[in-house]
N, C-alpha and C. Protein backbone atom coordinates (compact mmCIF):
# COMPACT_ATOMS: atom_id res chain seq x y z
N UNK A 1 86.47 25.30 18.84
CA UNK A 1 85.82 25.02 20.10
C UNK A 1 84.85 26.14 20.46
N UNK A 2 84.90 27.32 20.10
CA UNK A 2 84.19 28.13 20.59
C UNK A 2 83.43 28.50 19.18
N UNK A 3 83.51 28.36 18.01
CA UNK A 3 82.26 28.33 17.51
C UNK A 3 81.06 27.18 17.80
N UNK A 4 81.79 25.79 18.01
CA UNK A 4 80.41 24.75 18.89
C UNK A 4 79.83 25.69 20.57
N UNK A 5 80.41 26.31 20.78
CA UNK A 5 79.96 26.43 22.27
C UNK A 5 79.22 27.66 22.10
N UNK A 6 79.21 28.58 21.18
CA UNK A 6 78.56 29.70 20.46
C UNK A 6 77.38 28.81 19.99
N UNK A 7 76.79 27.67 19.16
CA UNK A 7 76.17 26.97 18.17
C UNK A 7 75.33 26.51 19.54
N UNK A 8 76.24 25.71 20.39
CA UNK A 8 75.19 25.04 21.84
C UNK A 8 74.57 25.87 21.73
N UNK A 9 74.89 27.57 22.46
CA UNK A 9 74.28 28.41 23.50
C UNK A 9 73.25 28.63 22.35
N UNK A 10 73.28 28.69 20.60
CA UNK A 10 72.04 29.77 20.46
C UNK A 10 71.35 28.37 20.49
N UNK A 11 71.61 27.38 20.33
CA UNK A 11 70.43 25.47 19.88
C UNK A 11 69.68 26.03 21.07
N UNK A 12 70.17 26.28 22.40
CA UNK A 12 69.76 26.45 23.61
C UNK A 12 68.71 27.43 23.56
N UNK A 13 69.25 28.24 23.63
CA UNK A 13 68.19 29.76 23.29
C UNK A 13 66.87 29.28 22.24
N UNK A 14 67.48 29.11 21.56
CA UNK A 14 66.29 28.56 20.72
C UNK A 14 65.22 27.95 21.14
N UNK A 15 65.62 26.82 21.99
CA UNK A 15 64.60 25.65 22.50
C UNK A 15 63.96 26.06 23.76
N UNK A 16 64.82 26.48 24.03
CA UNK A 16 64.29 27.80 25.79
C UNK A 16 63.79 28.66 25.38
N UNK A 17 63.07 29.57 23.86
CA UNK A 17 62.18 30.31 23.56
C UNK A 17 61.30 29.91 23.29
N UNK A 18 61.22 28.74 22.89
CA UNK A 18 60.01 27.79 22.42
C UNK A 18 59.13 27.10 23.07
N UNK A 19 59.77 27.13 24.40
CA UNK A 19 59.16 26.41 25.85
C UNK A 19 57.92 27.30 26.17
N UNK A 20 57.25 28.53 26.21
CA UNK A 20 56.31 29.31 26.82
C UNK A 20 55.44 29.15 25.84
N UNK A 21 55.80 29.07 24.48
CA UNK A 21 54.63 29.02 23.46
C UNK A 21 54.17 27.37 23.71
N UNK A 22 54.94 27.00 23.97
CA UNK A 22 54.42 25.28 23.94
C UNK A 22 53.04 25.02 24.25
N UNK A 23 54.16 25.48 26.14
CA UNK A 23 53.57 25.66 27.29
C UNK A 23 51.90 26.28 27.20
N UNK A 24 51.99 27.36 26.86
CA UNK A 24 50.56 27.92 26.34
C UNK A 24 49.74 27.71 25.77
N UNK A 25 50.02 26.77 24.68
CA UNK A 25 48.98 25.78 23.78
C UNK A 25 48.98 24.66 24.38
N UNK A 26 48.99 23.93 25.64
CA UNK A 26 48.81 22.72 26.24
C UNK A 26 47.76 23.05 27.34
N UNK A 27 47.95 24.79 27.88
CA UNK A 27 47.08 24.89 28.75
C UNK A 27 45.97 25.61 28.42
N UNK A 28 45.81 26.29 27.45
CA UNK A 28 44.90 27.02 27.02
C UNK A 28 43.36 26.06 27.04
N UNK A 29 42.44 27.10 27.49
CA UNK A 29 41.38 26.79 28.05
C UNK A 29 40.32 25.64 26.28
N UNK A 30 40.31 24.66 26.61
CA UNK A 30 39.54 24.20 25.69
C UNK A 30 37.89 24.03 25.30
N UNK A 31 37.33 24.67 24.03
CA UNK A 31 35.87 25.22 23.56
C UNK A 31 35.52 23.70 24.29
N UNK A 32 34.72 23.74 24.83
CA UNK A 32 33.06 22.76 25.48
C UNK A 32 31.79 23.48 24.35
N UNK A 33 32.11 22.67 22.96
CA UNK A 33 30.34 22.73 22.73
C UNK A 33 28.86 22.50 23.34
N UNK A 34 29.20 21.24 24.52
CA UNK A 34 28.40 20.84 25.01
C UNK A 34 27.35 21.72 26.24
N UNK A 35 28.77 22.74 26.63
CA UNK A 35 27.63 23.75 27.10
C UNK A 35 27.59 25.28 27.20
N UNK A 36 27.95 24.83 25.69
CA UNK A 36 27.49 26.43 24.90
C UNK A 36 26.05 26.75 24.60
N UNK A 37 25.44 27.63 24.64
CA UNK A 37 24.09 27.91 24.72
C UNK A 37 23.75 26.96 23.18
N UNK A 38 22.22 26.76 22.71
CA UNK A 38 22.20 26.67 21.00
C UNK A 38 21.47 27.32 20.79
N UNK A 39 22.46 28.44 19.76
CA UNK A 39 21.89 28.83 18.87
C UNK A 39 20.48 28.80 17.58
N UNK A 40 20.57 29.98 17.19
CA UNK A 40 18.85 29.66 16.16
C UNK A 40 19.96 28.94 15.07
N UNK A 41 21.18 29.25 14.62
CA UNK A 41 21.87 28.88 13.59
C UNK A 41 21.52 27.34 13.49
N UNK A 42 22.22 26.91 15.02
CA UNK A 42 21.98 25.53 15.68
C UNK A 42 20.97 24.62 15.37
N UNK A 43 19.81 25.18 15.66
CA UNK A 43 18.55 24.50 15.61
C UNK A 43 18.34 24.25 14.29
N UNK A 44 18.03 25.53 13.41
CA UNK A 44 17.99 25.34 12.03
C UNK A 44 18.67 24.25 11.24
N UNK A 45 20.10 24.30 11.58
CA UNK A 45 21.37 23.36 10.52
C UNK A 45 20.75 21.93 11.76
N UNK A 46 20.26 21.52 12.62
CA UNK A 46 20.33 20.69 13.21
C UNK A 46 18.31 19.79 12.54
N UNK A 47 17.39 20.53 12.18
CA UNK A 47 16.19 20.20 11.67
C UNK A 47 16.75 20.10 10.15
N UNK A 48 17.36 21.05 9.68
CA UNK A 48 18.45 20.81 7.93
C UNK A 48 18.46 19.44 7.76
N UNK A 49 19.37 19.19 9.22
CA UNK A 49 19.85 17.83 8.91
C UNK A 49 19.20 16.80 9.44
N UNK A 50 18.25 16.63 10.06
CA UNK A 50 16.95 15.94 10.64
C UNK A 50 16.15 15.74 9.33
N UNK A 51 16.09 16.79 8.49
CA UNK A 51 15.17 16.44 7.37
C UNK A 51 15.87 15.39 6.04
N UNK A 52 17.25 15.89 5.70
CA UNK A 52 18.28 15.05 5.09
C UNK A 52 18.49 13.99 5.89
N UNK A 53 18.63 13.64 6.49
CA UNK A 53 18.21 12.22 7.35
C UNK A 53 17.07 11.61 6.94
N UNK A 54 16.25 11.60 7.08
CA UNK A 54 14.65 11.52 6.55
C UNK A 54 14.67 11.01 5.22
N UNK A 55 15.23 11.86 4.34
CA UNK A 55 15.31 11.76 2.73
C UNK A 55 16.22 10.89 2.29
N UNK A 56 17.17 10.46 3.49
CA UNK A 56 18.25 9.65 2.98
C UNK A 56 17.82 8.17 3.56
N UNK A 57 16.83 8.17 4.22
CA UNK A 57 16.29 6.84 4.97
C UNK A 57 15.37 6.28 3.63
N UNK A 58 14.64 7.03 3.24
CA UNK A 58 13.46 6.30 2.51
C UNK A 58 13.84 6.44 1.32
N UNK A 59 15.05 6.92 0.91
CA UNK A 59 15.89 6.50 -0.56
C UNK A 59 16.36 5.20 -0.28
N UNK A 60 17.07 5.09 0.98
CA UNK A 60 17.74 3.53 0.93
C UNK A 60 16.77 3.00 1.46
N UNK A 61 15.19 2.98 1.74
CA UNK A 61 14.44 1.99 1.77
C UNK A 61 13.95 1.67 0.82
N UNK A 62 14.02 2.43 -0.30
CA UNK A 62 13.25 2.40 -1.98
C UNK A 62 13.99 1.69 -2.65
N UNK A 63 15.69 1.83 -2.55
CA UNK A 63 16.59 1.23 -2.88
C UNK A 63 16.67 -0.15 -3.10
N UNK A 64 16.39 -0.54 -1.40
CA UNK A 64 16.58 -1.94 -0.77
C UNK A 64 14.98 -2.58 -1.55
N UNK A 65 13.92 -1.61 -1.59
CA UNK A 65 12.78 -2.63 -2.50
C UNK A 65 12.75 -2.93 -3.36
N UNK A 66 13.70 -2.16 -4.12
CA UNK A 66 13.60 -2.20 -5.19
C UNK A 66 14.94 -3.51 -5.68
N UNK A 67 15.90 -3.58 -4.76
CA UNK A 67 16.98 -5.10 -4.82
C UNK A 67 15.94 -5.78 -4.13
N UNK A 68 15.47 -6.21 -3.74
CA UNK A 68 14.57 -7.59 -2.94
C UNK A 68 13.72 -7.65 -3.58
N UNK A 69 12.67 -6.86 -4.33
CA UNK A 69 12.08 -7.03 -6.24
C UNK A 69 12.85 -7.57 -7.03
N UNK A 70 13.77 -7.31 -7.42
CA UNK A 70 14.48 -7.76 -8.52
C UNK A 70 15.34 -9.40 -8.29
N UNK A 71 15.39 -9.33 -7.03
CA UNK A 71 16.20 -10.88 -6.55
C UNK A 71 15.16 -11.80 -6.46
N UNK A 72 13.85 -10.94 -6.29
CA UNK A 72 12.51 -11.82 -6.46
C UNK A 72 12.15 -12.30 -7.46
N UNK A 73 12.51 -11.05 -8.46
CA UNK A 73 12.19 -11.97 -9.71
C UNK A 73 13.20 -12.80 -10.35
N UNK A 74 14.25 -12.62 -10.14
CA UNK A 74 15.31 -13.63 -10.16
C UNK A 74 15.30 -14.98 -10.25
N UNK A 75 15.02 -15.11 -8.86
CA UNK A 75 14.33 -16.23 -8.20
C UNK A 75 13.37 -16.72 -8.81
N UNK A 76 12.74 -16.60 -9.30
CA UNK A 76 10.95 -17.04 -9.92
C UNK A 76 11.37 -17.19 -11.33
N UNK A 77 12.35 -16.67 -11.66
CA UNK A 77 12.97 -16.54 -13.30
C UNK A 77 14.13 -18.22 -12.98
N UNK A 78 14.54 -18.50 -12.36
CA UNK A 78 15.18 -19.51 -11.67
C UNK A 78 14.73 -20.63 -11.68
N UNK A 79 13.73 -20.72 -10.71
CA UNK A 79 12.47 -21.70 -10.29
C UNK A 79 11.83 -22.42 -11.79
N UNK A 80 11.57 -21.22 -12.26
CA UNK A 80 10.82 -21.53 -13.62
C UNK A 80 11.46 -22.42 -14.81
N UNK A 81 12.43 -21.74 -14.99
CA UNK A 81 13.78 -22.76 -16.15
C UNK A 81 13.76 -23.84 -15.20
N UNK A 82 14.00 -24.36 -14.01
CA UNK A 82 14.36 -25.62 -13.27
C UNK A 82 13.30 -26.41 -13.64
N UNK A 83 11.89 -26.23 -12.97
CA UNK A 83 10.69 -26.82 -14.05
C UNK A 83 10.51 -27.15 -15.55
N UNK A 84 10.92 -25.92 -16.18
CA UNK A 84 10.57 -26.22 -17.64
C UNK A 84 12.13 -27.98 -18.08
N UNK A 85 13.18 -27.77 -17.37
CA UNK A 85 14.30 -28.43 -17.44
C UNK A 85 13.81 -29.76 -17.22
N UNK A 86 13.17 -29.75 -15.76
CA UNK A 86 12.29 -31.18 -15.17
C UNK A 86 11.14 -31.75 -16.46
N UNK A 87 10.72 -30.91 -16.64
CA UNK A 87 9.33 -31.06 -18.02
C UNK A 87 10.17 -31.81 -18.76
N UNK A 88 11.40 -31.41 -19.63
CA UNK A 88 12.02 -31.89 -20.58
C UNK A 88 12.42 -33.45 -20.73
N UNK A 89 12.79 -33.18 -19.18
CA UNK A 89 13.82 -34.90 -19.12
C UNK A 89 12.16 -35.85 -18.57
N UNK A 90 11.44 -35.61 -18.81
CA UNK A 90 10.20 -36.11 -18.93
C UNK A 90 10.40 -37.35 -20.22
């Protein structure tokens, strides 16, 4: 009986030391990027990525011409056998 009541008191202690650290990471003041000054770092990594933006737009527009070319010719490669097929049963 008195080693459980020894075992409670330290479970206790334990969990009642753990309460202020909790406590302290729930209230601790939280970073606002939004109105932190910006930095030159800022600006720079922020035009970085303004320009990689840029480069990544007119790859997937080269991309996309280059699938809507090829489904074009597809198509016309399509069209064409259907005719030559029509010619036949002539």
């Amino acid at each position: 009986m008195k080693t459980s009541t020894l075992i409670a008191a330290l479970v206790a202690g334990c969990l009642s030391a753990g309460m202020p650290a909790a406590a302290f990471a729930q209230t601790a003041p939280s970073r606002d990027p939004v109105s932190e000054p910006v930095t030159h770092a800022d600006s720079k990594a922020a035009k970085e990525q303004s320009k990689a933006d840029k480069k990544a737009a007119v790859a997937q527009a080269k991309a996309d011409r280059k699938k809507t070319d090829a489904q074009s010719d597809a198509d016309k490669a399509a069209a064409d056998a259907r005719v030559k097929d029509a010619k036949k049963q002539d």
